[in-house]
C-alpha atoms as a PDB file:
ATOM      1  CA  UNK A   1     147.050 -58.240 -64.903  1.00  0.00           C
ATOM      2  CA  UNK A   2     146.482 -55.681 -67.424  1.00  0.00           C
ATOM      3  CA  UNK A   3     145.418 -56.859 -71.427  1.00  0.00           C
ATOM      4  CA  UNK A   4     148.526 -56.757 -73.784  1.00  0.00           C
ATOM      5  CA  UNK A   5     147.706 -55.534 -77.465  1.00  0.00           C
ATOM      6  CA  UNK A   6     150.337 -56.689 -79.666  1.00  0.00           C
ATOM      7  CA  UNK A   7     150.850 -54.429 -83.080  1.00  0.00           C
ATOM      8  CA  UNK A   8     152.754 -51.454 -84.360  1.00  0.00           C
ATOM      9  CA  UNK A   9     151.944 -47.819 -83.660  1.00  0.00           C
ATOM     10  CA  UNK A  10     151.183 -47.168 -87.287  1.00  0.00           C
ATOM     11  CA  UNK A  11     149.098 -50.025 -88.319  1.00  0.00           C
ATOM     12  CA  UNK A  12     145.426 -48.374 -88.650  1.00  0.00           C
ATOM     13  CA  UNK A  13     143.876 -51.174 -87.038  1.00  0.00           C
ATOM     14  CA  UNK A  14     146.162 -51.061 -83.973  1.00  0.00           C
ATOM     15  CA  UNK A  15     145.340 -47.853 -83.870  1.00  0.00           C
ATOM     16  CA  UNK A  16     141.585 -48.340 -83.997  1.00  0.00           C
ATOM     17  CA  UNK A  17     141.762 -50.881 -81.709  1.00  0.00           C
ATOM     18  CA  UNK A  18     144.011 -48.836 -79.088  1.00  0.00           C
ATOM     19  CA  UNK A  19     141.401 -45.521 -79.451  1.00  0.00           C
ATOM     20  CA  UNK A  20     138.212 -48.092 -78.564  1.00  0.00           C
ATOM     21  CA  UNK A  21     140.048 -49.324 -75.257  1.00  0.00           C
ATOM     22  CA  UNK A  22     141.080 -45.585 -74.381  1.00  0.00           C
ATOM     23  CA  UNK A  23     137.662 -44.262 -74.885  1.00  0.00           C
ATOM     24  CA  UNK A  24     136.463 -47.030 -72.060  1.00  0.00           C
ATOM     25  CA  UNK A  25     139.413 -46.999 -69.939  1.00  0.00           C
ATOM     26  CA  UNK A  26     140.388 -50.102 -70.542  1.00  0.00           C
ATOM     27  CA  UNK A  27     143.914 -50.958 -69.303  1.00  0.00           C
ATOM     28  CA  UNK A  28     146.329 -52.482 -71.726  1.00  0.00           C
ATOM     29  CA  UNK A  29     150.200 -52.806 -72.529  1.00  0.00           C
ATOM     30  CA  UNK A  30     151.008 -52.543 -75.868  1.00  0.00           C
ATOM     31  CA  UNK A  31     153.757 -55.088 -77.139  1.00  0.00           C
ATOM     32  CA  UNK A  32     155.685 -53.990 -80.221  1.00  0.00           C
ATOM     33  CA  UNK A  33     155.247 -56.417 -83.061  1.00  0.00           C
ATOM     34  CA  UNK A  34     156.813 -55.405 -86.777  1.00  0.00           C
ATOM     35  CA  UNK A  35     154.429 -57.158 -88.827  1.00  0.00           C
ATOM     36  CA  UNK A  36     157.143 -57.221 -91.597  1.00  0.00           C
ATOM     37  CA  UNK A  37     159.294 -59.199 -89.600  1.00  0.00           C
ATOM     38  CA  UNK A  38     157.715 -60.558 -86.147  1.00  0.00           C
ATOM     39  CA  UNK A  39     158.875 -62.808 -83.611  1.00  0.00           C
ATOM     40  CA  UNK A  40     159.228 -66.623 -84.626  1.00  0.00           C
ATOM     41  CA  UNK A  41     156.630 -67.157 -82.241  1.00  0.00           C
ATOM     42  CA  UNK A  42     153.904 -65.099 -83.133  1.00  0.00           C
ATOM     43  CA  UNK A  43     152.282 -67.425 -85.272  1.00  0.00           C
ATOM     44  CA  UNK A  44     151.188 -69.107 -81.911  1.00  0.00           C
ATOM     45  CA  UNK A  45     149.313 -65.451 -80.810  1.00  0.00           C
ATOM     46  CA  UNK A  46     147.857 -65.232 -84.355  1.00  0.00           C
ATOM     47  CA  UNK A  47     148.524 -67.839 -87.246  1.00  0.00           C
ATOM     48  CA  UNK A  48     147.898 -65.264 -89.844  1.00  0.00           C
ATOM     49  CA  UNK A  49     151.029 -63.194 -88.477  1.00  0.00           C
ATOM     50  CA  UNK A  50     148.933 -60.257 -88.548  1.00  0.00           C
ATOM     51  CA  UNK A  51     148.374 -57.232 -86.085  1.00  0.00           C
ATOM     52  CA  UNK A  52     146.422 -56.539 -83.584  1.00  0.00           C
ATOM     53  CA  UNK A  53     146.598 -59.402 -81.421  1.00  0.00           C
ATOM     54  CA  UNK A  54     145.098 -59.513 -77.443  1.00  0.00           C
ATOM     55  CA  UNK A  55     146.013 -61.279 -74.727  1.00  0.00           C
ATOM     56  CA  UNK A  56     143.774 -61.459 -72.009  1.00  0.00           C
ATOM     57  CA  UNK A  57     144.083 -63.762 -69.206  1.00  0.00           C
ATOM     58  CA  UNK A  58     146.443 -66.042 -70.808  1.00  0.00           C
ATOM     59  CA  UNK A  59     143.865 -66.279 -73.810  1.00  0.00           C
ATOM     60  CA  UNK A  60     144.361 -64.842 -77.261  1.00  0.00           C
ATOM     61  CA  UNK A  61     142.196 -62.701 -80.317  1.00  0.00           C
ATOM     62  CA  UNK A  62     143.019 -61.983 -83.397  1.00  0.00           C
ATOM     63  CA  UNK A  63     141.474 -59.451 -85.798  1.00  0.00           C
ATOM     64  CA  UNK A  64     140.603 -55.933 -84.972  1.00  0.00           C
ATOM     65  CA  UNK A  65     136.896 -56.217 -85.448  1.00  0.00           C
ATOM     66  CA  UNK A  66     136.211 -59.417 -83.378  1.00  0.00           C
ATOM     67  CA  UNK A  67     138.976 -58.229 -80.323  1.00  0.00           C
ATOM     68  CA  UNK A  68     136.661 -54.596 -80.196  1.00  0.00           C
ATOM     69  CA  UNK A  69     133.321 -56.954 -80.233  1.00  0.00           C
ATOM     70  CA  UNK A  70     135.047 -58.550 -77.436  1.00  0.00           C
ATOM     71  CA  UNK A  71     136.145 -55.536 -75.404  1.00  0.00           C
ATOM     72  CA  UNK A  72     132.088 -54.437 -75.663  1.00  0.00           C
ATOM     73  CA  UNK A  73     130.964 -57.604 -73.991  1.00  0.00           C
ATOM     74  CA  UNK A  74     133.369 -57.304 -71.290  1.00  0.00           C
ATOM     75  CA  UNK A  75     133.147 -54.067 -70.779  1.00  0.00           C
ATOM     76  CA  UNK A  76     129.895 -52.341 -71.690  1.00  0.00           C
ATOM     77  CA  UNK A  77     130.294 -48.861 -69.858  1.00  0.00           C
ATOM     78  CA  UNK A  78     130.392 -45.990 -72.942  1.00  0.00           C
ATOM     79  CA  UNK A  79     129.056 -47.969 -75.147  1.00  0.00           C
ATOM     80  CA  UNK A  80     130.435 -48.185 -78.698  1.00  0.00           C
ATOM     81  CA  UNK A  81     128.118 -49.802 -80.536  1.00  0.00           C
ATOM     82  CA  UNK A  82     124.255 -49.169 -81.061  1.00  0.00           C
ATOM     83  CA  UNK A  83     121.550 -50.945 -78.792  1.00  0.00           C
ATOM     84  CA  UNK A  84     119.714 -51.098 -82.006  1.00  0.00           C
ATOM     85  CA  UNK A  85     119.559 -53.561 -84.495  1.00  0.00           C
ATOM     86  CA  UNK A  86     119.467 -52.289 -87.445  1.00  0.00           C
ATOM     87  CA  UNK A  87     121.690 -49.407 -86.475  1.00  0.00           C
ATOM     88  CA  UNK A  88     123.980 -52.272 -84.532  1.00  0.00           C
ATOM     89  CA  UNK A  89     124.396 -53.773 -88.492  1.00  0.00           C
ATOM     90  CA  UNK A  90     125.016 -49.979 -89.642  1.00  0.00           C
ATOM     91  CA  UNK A  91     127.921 -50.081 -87.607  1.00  0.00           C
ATOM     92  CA  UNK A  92     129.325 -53.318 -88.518  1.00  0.00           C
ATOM     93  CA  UNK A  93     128.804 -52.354 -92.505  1.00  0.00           C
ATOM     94  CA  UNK A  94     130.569 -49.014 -92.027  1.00  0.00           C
ATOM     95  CA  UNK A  95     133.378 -50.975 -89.727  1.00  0.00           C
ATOM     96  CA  UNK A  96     133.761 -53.464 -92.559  1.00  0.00           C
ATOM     97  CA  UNK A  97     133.556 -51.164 -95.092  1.00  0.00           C
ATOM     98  CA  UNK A  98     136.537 -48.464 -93.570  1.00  0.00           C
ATOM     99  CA  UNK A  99     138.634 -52.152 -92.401  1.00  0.00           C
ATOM    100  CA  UNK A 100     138.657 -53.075 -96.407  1.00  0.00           C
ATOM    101  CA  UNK A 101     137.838 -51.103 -98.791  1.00  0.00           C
ATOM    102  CA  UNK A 102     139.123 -47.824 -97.056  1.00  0.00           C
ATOM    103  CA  UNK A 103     142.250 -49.581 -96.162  1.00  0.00           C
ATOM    104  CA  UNK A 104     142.870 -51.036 -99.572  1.00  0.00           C
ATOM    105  CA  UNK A 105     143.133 -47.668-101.049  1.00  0.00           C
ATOM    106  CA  UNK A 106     143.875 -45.255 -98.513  1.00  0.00           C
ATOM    107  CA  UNK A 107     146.510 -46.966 -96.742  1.00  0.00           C
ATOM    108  CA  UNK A 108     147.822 -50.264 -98.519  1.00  0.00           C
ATOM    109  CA  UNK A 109     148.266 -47.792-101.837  1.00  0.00           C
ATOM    110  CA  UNK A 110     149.012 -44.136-100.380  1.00  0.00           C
ATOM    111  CA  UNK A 111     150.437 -44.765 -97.469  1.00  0.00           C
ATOM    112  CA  UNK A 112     152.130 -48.225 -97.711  1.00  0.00           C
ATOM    113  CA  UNK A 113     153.361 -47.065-100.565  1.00  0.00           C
ATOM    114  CA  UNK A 114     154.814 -43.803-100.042  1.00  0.00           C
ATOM    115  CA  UNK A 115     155.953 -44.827 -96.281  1.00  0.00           C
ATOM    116  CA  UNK A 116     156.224 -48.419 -95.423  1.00  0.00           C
ATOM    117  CA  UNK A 117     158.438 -48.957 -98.465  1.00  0.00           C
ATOM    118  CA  UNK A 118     161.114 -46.311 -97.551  1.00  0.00           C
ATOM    119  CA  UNK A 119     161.073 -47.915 -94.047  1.00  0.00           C
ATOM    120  CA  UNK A 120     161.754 -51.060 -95.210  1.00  0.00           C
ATOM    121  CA  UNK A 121     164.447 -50.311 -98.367  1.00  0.00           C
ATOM    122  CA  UNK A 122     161.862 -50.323-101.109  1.00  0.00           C
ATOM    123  CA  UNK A 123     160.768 -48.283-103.678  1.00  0.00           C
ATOM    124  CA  UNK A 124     157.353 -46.407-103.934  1.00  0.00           C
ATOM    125  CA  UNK A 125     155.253 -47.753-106.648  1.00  0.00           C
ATOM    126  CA  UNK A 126     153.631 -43.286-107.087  1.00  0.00           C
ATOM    127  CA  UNK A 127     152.119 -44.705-110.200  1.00  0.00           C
ATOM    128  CA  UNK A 128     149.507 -46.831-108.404  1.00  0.00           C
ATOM    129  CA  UNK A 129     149.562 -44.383-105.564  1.00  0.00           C
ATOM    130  CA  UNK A 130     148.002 -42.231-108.345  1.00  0.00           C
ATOM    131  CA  UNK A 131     145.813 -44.453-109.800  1.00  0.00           C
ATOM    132  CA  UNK A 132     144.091 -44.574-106.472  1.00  0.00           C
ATOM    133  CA  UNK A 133     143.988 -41.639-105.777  1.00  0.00           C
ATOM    134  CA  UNK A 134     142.520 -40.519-109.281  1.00  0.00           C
ATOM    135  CA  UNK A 135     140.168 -43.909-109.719  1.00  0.00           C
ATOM    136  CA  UNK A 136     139.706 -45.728-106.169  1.00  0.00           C
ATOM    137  CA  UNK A 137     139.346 -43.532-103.935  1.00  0.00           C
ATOM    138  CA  UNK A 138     137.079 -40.715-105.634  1.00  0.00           C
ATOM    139  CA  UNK A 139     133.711 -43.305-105.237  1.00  0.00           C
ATOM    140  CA  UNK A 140     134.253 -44.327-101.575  1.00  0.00           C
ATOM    141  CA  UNK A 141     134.651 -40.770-100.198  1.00  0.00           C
ATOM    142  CA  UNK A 142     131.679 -39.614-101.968  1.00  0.00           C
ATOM    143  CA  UNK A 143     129.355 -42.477-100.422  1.00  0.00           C
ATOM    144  CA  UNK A 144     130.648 -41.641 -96.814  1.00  0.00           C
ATOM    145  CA  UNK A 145     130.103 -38.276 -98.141  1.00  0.00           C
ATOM    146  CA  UNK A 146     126.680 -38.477 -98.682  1.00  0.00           C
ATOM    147  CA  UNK A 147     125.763 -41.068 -95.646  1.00  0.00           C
ATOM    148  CA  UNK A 148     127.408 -37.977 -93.424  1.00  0.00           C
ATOM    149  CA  UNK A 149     124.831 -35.452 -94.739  1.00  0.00           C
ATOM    150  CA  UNK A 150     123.595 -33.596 -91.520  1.00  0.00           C
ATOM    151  CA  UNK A 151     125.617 -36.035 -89.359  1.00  0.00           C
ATOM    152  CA  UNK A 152     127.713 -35.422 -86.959  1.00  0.00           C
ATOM    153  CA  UNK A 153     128.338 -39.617 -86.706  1.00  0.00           C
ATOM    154  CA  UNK A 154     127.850 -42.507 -89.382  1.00  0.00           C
ATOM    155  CA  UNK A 155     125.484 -44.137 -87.452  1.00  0.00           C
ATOM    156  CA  UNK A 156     123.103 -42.605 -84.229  1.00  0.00           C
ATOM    157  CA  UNK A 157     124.161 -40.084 -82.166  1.00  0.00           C
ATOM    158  CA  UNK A 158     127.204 -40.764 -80.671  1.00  0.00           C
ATOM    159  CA  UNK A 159     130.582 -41.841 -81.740  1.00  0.00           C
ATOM    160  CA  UNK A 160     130.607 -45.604 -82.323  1.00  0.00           C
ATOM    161  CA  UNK A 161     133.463 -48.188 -83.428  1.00  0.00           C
ATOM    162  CA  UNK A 162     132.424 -47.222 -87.084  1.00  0.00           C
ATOM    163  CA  UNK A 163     133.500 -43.602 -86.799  1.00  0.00           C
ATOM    164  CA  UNK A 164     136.756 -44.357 -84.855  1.00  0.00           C
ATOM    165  CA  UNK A 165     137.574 -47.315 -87.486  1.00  0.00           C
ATOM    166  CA  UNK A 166     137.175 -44.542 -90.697  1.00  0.00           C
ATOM    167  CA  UNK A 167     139.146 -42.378 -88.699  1.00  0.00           C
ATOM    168  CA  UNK A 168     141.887 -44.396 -88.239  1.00  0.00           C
ATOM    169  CA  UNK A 169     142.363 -45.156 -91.767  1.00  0.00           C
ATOM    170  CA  UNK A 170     142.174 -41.998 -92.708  1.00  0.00           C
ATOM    171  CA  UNK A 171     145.146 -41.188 -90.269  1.00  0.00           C
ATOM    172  CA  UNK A 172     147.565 -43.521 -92.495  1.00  0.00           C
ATOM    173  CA  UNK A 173     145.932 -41.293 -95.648  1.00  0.00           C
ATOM    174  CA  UNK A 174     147.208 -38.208 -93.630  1.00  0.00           C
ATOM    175  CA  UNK A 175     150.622 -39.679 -92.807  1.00  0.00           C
ATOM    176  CA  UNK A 176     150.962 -40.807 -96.667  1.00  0.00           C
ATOM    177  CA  UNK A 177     150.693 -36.931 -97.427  1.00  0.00           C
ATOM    178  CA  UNK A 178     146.954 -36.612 -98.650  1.00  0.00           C
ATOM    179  CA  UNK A 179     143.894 -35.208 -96.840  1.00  0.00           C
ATOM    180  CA  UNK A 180     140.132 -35.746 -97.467  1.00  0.00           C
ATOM    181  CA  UNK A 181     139.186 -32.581 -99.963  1.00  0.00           C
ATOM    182  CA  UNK A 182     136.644 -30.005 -97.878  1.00  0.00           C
ATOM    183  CA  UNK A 183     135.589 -28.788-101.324  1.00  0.00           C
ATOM    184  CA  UNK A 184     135.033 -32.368-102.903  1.00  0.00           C
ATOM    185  CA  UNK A 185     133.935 -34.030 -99.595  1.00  0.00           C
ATOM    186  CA  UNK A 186     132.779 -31.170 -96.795  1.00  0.00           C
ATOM    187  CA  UNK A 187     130.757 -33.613 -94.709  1.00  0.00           C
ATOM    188  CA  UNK A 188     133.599 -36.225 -94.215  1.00  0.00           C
ATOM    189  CA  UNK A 189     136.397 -33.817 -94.097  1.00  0.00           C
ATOM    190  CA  UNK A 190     134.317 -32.530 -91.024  1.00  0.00           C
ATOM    191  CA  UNK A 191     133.868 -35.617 -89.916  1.00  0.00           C
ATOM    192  CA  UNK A 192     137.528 -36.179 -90.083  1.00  0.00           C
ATOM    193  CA  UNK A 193     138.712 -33.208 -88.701  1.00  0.00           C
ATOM    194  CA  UNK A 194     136.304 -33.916 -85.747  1.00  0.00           C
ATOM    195  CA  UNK A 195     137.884 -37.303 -84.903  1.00  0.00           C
ATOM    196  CA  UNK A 196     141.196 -36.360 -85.214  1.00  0.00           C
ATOM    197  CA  UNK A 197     140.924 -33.687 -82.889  1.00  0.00           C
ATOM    198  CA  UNK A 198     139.920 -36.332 -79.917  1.00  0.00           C
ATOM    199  CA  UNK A 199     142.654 -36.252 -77.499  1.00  0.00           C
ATOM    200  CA  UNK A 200     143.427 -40.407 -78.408  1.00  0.00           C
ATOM    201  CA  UNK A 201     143.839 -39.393 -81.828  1.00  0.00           C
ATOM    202  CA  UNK A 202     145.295 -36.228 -81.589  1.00  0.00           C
ATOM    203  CA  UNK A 203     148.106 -37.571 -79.523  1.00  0.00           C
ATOM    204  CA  UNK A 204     148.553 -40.606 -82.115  1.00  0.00           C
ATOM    205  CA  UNK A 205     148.899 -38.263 -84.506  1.00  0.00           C
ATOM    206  CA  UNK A 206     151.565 -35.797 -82.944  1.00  0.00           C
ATOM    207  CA  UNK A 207     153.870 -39.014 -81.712  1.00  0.00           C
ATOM    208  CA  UNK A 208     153.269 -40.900 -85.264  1.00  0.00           C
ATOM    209  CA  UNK A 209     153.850 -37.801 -87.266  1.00  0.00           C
ATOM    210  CA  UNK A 210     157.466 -36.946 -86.008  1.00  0.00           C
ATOM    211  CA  UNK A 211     158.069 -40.882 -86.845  1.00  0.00           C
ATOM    212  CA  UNK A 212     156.598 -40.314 -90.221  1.00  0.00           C
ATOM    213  CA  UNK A 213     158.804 -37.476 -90.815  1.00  0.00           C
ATOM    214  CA  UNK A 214     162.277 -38.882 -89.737  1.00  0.00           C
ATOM    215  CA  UNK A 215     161.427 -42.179 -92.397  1.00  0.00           C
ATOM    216  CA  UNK A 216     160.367 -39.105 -94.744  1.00  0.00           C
ATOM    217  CA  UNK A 217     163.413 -37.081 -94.840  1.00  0.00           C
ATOM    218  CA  UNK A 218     165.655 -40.652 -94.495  1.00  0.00           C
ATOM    219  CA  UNK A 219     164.424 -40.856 -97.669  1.00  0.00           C
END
């Protein structure tokens, strides 16, 4: 029986955690959950109400993070996180650090802002939209900046859960009509540009963005 990720197409971490069980082939049907309004039940998958969920054998995770730490145990083939210690805790930091502090600004200010509330019948709040963009968001993209000198990843070699996690945040910062200045920030608009273009992502992209649109020009 295959997994079941429970979530909405749009959420970042859905999205994060549906590009990790592409990249190893792992089998999954995803179960629409509107995490604005979900099922009266869902509080038994996940008592924070929150997406992503798994379901896995008639057993449940919650939390992006911890069901991708999960996935790696079970299924170690193209490994997405380092071997290495140190590097291993790289990973995690950068994860952690794209999960909140990324998402705080990037998507729970410029996108959730500027999208979520038209889809739900609210009104954007543009002045602390700007006040992110203009305060916020300035210091975090220079650090990834500079830890993405001569990189083509964050951490190692090879694409690892912290890359896809930035990425995916930085998807909602796309769909919320800002991109990640080449001028300001070359190394992790490269970086960006890079990840995007992976067939997961680029496919997310193209189906999200026509969504994105419609709520846009509803609007």
């Amino acid at each position: 029986m295959a997994m079941k990720l429970y979530g909405a197409a749009l959420s970042p971490f859905v999205r994060k955690t549906r590009v990790f069980m592409q990249h190893k082939g792992i089998d999954f049907e995803a179960v629409h959950v509107d995490p604005n309004n979900p099922p009266d039940d869902y509080a038994k998958i996940n008592p924070l109400k929150r997406i992503p969920a798994l379901e896995h054998d008639g057993r449940f995770l919650a939390d992006s993070a911890v069901i991708c730490q999960y996935l790696e145990r079970i299924h170690p083939d193209s490994p997405l996180y380092p071997s290495d210690p140190y590097e291993y805790a790289r990973c995690l930091w950068f994860e952690k650090f794209a999960d909140y502090e990324v998402a705080r600004d990037c998507t729970f200010a410029v996108f959730r802002n500027r999208i979520v509330m038209r889809l739900i019948g609210k009104e954007c709040n543009e002045e602390l939209v700007q006040k992110a963009l203009a305060e916020k968001v300035p210091p975090l993209f220079e650090y990834l900046n500079g830890e993405l000198e001569g990189r083509e990843f964050l951490v190692g070699d090879q694409m690892s859960i912290a890359d896809i996690a930035l990425a995916s945040q930085l998807v909602n910062f796309r769909h919320g009509g800002e991109k990640v200045c080449p001028d300001s920030y070359p190394n992790l608009a490269a970086h960006t540009a890079r990840m995007h273009e992976l067939t997961h992502f680029a496919k997310a992209i193209e189906k999200e963005s026509g969504f994105v649109s419609k709520v846009l020009d509803a609007g």
